[in-house]
PDB file of N, CA and C in Angstrom:
ATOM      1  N   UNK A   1     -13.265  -2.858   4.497  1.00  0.00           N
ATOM      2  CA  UNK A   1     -13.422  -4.001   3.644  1.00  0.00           C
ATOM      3  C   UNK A   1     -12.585  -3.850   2.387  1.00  0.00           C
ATOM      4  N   UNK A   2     -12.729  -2.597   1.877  1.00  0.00           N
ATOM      5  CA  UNK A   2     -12.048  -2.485   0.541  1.00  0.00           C
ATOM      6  C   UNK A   2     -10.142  -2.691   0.574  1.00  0.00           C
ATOM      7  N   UNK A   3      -9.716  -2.143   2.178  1.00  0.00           N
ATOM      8  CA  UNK A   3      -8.833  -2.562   2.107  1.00  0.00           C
ATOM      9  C   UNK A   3      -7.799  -3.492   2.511  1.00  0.00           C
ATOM     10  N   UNK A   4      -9.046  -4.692   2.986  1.00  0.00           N
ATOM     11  CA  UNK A   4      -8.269  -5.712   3.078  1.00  0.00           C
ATOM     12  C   UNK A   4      -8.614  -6.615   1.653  1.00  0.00           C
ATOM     13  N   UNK A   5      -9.327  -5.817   1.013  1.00  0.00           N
ATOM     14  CA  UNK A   5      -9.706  -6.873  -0.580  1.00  0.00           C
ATOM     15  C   UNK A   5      -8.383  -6.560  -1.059  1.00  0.00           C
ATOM     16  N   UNK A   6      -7.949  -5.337  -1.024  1.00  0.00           N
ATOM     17  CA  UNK A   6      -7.015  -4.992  -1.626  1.00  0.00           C
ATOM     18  C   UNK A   6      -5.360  -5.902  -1.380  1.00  0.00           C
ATOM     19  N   UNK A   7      -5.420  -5.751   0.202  1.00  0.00           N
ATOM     20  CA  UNK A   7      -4.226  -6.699   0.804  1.00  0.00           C
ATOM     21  C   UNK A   7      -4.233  -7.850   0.265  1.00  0.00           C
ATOM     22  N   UNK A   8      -5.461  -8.714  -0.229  1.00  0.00           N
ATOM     23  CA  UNK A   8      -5.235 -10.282  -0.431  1.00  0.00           C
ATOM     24  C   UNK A   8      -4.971 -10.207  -2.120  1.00  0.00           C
ATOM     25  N   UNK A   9      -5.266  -9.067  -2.843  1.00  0.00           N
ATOM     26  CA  UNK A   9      -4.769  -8.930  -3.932  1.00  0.00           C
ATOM     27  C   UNK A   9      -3.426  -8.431  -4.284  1.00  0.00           C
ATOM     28  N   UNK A  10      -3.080  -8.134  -3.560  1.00  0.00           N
ATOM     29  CA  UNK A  10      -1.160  -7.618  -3.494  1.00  0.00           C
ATOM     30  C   UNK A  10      -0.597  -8.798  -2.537  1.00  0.00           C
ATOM     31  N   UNK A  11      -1.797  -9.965  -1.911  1.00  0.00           N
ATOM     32  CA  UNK A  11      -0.914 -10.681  -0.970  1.00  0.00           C
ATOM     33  C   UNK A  11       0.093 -10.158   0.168  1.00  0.00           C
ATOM     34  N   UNK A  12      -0.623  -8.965   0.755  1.00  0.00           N
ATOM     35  CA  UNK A  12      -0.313  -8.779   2.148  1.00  0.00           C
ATOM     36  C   UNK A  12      -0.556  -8.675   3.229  1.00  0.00           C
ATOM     37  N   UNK A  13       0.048 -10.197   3.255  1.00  0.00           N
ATOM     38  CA  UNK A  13      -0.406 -11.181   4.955  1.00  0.00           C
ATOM     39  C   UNK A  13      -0.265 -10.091   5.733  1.00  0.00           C
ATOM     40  N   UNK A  14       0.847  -9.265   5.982  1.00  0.00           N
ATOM     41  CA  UNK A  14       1.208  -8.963   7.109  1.00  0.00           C
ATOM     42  C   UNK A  14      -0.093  -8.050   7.457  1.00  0.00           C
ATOM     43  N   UNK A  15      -0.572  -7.430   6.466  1.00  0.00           N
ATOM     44  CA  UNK A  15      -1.775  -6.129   7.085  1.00  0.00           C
ATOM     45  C   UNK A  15      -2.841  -7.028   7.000  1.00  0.00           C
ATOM     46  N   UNK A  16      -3.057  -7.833   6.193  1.00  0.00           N
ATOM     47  CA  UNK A  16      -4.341  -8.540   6.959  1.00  0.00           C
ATOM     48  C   UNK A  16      -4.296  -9.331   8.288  1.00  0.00           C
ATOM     49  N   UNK A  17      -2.908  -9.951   8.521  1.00  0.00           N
ATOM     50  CA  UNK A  17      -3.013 -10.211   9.990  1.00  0.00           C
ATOM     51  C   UNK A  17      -3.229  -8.968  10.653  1.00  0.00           C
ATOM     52  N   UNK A  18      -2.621  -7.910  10.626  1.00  0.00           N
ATOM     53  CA  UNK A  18      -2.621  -6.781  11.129  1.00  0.00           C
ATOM     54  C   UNK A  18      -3.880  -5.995  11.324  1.00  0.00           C
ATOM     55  N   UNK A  19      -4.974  -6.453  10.622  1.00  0.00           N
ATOM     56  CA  UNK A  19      -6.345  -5.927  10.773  1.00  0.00           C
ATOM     57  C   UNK A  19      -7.583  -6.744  10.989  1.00  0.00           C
ATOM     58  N   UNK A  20      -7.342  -8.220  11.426  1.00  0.00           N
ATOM     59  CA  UNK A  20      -7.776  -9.401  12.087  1.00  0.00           C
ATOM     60  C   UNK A  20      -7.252  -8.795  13.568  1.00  0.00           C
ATOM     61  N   UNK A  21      -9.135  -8.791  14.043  1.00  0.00           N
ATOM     62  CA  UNK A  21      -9.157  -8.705  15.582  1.00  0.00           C
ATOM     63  C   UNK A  21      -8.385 -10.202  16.070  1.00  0.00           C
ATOM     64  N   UNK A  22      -7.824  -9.329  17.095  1.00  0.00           N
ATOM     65  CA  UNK A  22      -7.149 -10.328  18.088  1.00  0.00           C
ATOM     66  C   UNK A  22      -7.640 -11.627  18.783  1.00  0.00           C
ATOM     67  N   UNK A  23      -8.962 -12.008  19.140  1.00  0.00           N
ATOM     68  CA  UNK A  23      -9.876 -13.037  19.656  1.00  0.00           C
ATOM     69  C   UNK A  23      -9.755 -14.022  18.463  1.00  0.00           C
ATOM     70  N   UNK A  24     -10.159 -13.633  17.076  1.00  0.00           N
ATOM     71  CA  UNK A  24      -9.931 -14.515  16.234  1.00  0.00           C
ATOM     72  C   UNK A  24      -9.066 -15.010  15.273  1.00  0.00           C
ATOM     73  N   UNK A  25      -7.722 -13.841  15.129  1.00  0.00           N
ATOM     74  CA  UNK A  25      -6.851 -13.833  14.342  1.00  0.00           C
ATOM     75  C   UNK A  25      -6.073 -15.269  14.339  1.00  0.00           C
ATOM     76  N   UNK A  26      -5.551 -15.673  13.146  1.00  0.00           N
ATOM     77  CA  UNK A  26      -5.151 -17.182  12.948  1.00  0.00           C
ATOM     78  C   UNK A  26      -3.129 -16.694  13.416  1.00  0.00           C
ATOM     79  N   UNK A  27      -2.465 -17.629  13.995  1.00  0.00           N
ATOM     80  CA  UNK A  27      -1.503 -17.035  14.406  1.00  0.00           C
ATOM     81  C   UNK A  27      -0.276 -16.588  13.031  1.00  0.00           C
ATOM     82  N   UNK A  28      -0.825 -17.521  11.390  1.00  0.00           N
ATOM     83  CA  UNK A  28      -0.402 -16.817  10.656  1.00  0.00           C
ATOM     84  C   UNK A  28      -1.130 -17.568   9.271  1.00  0.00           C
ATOM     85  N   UNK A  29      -0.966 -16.841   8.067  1.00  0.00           N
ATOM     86  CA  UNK A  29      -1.593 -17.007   6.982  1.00  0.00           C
ATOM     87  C   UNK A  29      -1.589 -18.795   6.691  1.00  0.00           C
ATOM     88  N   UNK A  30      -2.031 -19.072   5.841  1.00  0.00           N
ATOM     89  CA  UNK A  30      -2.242 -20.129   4.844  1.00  0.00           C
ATOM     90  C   UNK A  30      -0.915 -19.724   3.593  1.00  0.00           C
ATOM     91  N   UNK A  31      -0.379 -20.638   2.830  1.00  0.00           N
ATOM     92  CA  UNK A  31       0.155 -20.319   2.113  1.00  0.00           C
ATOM     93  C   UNK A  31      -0.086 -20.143   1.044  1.00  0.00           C
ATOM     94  N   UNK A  32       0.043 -19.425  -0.165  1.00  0.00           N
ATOM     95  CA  UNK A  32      -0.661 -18.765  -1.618  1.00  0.00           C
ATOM     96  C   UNK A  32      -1.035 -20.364  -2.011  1.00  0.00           C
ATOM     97  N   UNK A  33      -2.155 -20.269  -2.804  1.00  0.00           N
ATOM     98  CA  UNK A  33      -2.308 -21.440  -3.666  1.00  0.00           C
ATOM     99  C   UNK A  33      -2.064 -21.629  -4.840  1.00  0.00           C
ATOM    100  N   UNK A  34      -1.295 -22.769  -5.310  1.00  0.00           N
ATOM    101  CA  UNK A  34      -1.034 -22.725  -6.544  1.00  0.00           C
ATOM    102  C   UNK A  34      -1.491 -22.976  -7.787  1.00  0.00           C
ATOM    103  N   UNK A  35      -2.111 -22.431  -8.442  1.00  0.00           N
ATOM    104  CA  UNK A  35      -1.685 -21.114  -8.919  1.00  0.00           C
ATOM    105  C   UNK A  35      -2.441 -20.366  -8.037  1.00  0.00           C
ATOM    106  N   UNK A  36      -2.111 -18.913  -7.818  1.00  0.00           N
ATOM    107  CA  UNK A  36      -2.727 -18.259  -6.904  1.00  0.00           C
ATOM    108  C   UNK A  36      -3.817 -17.281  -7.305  1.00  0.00           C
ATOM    109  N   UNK A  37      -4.874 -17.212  -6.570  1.00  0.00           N
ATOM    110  CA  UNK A  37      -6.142 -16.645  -7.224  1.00  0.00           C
ATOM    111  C   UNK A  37      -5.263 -15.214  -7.985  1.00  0.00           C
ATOM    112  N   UNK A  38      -6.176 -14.413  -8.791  1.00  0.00           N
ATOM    113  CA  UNK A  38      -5.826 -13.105  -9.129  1.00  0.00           C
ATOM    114  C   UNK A  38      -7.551 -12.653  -9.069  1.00  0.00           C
ATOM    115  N   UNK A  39      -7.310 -11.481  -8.152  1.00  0.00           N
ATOM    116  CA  UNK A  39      -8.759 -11.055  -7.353  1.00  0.00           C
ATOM    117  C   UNK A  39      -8.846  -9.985  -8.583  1.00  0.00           C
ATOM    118  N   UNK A  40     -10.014  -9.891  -9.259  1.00  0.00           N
ATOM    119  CA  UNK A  40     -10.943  -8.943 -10.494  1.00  0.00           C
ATOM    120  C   UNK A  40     -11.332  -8.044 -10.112  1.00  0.00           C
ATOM    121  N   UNK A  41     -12.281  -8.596  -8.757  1.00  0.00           N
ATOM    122  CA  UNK A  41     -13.237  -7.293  -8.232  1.00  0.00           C
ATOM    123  C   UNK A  41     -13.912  -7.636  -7.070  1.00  0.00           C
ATOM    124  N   UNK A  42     -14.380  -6.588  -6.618  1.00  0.00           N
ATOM    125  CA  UNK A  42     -15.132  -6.318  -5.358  1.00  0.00           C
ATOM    126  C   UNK A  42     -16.939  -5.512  -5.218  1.00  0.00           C
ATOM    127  N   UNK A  43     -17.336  -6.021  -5.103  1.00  0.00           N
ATOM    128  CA  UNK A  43     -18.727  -5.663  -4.508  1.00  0.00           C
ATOM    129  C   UNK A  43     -19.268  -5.318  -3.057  1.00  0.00           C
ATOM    130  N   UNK A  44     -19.791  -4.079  -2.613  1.00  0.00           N
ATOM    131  CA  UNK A  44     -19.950  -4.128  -1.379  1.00  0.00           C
ATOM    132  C   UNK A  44     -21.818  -4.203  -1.800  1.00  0.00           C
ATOM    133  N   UNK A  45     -22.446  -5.172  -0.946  1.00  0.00           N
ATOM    134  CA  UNK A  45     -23.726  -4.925  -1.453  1.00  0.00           C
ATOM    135  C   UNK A  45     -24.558  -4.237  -0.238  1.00  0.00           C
ATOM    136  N   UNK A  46     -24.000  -4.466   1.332  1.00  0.00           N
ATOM    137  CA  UNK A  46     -24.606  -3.597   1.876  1.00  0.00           C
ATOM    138  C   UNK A  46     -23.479  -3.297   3.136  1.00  0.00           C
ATOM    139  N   UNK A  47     -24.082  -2.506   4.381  1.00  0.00           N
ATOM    140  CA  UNK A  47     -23.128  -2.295   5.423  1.00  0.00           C
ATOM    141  C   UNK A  47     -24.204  -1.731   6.294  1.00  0.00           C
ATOM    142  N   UNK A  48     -23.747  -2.376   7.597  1.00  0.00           N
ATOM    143  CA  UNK A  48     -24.865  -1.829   8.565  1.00  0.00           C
ATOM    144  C   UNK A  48     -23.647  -1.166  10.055  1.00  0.00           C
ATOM    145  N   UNK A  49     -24.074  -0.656  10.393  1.00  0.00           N
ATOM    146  CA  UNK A  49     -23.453  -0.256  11.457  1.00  0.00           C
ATOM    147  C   UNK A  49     -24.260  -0.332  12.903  1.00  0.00           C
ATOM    148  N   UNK A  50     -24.741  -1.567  13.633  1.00  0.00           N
ATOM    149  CA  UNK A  50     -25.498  -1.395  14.151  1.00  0.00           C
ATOM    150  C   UNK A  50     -25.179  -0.688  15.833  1.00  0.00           C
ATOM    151  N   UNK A  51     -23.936  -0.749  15.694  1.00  0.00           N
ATOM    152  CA  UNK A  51     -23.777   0.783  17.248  1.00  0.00           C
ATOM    153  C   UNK A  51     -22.213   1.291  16.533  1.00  0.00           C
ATOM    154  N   UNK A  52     -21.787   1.699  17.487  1.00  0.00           N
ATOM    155  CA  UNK A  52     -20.284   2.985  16.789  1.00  0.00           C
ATOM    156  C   UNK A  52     -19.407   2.042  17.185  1.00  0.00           C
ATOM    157  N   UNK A  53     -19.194   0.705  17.659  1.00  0.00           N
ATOM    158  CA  UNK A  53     -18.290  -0.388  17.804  1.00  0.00           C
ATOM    159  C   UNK A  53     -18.116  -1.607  16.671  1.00  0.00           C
ATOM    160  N   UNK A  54     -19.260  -1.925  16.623  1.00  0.00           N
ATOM    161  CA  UNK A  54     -19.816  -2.898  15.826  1.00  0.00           C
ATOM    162  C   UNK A  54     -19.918  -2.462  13.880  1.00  0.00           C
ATOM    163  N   UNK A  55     -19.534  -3.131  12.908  1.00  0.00           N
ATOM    164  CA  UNK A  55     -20.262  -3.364  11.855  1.00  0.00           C
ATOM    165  C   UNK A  55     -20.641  -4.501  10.932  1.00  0.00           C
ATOM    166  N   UNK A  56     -21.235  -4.525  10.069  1.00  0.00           N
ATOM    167  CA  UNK A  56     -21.700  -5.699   8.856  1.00  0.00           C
ATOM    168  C   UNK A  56     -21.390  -4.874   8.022  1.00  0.00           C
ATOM    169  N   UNK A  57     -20.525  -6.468   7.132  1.00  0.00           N
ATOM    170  CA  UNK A  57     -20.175  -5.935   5.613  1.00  0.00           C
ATOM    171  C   UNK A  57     -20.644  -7.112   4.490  1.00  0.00           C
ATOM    172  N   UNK A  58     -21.503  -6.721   3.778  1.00  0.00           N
ATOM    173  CA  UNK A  58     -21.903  -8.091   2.989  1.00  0.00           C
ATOM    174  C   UNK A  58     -20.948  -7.416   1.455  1.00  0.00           C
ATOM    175  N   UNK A  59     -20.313  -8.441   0.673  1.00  0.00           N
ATOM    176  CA  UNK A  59     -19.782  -7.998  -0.170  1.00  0.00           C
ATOM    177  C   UNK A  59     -19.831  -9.690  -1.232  1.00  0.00           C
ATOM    178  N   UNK A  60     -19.474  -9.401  -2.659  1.00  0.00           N
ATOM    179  CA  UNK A  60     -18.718 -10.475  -3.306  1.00  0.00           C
ATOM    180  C   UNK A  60     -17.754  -9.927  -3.411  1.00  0.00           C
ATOM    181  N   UNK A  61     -16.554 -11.145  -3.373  1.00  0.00           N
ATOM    182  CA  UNK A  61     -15.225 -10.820  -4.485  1.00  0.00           C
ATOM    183  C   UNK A  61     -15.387 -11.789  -5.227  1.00  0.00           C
ATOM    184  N   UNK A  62     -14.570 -11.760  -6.291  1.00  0.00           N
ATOM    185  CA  UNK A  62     -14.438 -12.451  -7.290  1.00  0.00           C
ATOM    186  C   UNK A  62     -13.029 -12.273  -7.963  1.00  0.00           C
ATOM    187  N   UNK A  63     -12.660 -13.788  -8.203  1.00  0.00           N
ATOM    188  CA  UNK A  63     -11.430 -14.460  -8.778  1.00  0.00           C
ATOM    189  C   UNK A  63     -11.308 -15.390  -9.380  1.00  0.00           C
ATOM    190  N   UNK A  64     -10.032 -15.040 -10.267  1.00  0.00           N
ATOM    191  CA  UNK A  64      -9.522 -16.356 -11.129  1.00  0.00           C
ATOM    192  C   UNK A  64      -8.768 -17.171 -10.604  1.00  0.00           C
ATOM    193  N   UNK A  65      -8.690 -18.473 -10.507  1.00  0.00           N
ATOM    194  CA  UNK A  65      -7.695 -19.376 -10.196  1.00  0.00           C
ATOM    195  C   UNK A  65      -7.641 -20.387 -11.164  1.00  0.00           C
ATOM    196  N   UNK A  66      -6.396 -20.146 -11.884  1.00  0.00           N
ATOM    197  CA  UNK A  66      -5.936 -20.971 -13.067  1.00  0.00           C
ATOM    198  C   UNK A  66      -7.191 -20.961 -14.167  1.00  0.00           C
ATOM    199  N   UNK A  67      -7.465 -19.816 -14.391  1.00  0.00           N
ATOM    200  CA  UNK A  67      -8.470 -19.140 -15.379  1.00  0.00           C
ATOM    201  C   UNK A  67      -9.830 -19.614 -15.518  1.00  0.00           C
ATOM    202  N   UNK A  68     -10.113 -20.440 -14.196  1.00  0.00           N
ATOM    203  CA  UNK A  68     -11.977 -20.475 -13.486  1.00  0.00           C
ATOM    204  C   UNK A  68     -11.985 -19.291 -12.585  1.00  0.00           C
ATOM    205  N   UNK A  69     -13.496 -19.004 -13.081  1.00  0.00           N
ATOM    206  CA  UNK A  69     -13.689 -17.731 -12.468  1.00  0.00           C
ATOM    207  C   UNK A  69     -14.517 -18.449 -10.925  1.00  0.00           C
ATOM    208  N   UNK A  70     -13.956 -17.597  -9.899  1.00  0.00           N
ATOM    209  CA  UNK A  70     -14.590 -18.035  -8.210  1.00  0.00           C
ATOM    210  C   UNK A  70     -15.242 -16.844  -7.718  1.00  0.00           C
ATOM    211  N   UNK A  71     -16.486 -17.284  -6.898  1.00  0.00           N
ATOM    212  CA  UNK A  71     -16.936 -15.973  -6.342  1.00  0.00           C
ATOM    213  C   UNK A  71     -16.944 -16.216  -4.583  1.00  0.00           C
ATOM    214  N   UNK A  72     -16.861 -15.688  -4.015  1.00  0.00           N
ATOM    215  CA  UNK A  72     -16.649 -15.597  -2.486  1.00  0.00           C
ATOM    216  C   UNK A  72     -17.825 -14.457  -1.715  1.00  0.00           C
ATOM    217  N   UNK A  73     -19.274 -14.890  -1.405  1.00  0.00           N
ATOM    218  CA  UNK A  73     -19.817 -13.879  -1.157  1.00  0.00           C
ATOM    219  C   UNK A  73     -20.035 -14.324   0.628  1.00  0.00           C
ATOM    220  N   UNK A  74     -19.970 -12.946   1.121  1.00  0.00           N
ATOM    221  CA  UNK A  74     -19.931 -13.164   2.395  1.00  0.00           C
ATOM    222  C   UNK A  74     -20.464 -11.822   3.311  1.00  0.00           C
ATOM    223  N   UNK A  75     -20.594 -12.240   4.161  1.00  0.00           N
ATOM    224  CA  UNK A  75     -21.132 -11.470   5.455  1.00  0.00           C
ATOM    225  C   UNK A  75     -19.997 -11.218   6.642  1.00  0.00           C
ATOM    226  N   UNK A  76     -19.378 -10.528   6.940  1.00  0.00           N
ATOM    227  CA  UNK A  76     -18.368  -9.942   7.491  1.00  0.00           C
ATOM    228  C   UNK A  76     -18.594  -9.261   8.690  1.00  0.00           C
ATOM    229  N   UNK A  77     -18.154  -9.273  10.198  1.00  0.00           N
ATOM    230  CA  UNK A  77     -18.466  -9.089  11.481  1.00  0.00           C
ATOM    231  C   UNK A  77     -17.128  -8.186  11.526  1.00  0.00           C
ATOM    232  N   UNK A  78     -17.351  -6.854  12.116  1.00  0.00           N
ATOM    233  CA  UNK A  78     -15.985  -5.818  12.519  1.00  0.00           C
ATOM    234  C   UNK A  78     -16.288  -5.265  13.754  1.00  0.00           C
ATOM    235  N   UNK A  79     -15.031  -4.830  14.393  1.00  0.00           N
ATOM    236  CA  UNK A  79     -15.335  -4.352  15.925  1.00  0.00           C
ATOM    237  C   UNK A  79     -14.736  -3.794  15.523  1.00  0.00           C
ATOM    238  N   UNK A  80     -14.981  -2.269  16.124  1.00  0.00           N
ATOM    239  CA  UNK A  80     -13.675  -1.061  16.541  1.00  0.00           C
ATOM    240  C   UNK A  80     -13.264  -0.723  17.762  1.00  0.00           C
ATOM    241  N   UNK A  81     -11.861  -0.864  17.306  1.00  0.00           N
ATOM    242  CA  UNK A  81     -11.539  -0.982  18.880  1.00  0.00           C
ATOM    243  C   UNK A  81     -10.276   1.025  18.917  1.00  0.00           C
ATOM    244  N   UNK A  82     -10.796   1.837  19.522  1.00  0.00           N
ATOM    245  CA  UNK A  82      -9.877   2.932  19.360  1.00  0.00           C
ATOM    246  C   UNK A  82     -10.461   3.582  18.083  1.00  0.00           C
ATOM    247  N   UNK A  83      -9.929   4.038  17.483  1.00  0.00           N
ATOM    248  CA  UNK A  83      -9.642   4.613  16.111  1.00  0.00           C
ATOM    249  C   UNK A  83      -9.536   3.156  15.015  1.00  0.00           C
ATOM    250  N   UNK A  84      -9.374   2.308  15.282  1.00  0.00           N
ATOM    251  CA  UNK A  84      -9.165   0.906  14.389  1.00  0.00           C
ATOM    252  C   UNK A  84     -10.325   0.011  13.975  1.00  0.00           C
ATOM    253  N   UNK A  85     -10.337  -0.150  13.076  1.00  0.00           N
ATOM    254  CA  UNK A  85     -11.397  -1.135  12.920  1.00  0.00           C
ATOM    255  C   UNK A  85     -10.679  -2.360  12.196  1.00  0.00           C
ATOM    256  N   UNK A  86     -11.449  -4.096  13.341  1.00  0.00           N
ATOM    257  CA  UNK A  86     -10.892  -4.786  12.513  1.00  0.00           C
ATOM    258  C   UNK A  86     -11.855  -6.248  12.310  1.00  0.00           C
ATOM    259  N   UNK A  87     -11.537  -7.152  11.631  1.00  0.00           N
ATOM    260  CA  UNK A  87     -12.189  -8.002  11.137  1.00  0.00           C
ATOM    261  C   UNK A  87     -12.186  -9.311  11.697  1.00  0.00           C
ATOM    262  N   UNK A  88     -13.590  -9.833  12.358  1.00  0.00           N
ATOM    263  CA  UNK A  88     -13.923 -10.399  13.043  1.00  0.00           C
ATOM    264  C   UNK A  88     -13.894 -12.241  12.934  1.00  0.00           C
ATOM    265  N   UNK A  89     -15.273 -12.203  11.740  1.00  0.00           N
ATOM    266  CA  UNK A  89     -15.183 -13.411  11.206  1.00  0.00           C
ATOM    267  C   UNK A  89     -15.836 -12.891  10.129  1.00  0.00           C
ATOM    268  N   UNK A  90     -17.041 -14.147   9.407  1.00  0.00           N
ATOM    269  CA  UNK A  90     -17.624 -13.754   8.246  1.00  0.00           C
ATOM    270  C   UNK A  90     -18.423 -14.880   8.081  1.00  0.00           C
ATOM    271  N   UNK A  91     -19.684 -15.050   7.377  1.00  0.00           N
ATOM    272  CA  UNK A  91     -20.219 -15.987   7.176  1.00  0.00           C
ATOM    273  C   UNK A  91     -20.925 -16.228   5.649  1.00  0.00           C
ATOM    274  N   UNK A  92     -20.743 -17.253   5.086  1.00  0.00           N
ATOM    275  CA  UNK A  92     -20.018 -17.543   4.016  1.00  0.00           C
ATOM    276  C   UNK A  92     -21.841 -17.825   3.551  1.00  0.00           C
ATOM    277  N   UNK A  93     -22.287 -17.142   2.032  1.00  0.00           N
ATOM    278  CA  UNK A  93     -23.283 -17.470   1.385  1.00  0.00           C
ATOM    279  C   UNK A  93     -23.570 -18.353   0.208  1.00  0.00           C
ATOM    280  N   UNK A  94     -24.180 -19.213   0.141  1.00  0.00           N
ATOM    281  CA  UNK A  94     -24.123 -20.180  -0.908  1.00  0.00           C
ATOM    282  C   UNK A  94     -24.450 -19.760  -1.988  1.00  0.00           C
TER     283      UNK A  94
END
């Protein structure tokens, strides 16, 4: 989780496509928005691992876009596939 927070804060599509499981991966990014967020921080608030394939990642991030602050809290689905772990979908908390 931490390091795809990190990718969307350096804006790199390529490793977050690159760590979007294959079943759901979009065939390529969205384009930056303008102005484009600048990501503050990250929260992991919990993580479950419920077998050695599978995990849950509940986290906030939080960002500025054009100096309103946004929060993005979510629930996050990962499979490992090999040695890799990658990111599934996520489901979005009000």
């Amino acid at each position: 989780m931490r390091s795809r927070y990190t990718a969307f804060a350096l804006g790199a599509q390529a490793y977050l496509l690159a760590t979007w499981h294959a079943s759901t991966r979009p065939a390529s990014l969205e384009p930056e928005q303008a102005p484009p967020p600048r990501w503050i921080g990250l929260t992991v608030h919990r993580h479950e691992t419920p077998d050695p394939a599978r995990a849950l990642v509940e986290f906030t991030a939080r960002c500025r876009i054009g100096g309103r602050a946004q929060v993005l809290h979510e629930t996050s689905r990962f499979l490992r596939e090999g040695e890799r772990w990658f990111y599934v979908d996520g489901n979005l908390h009000e």
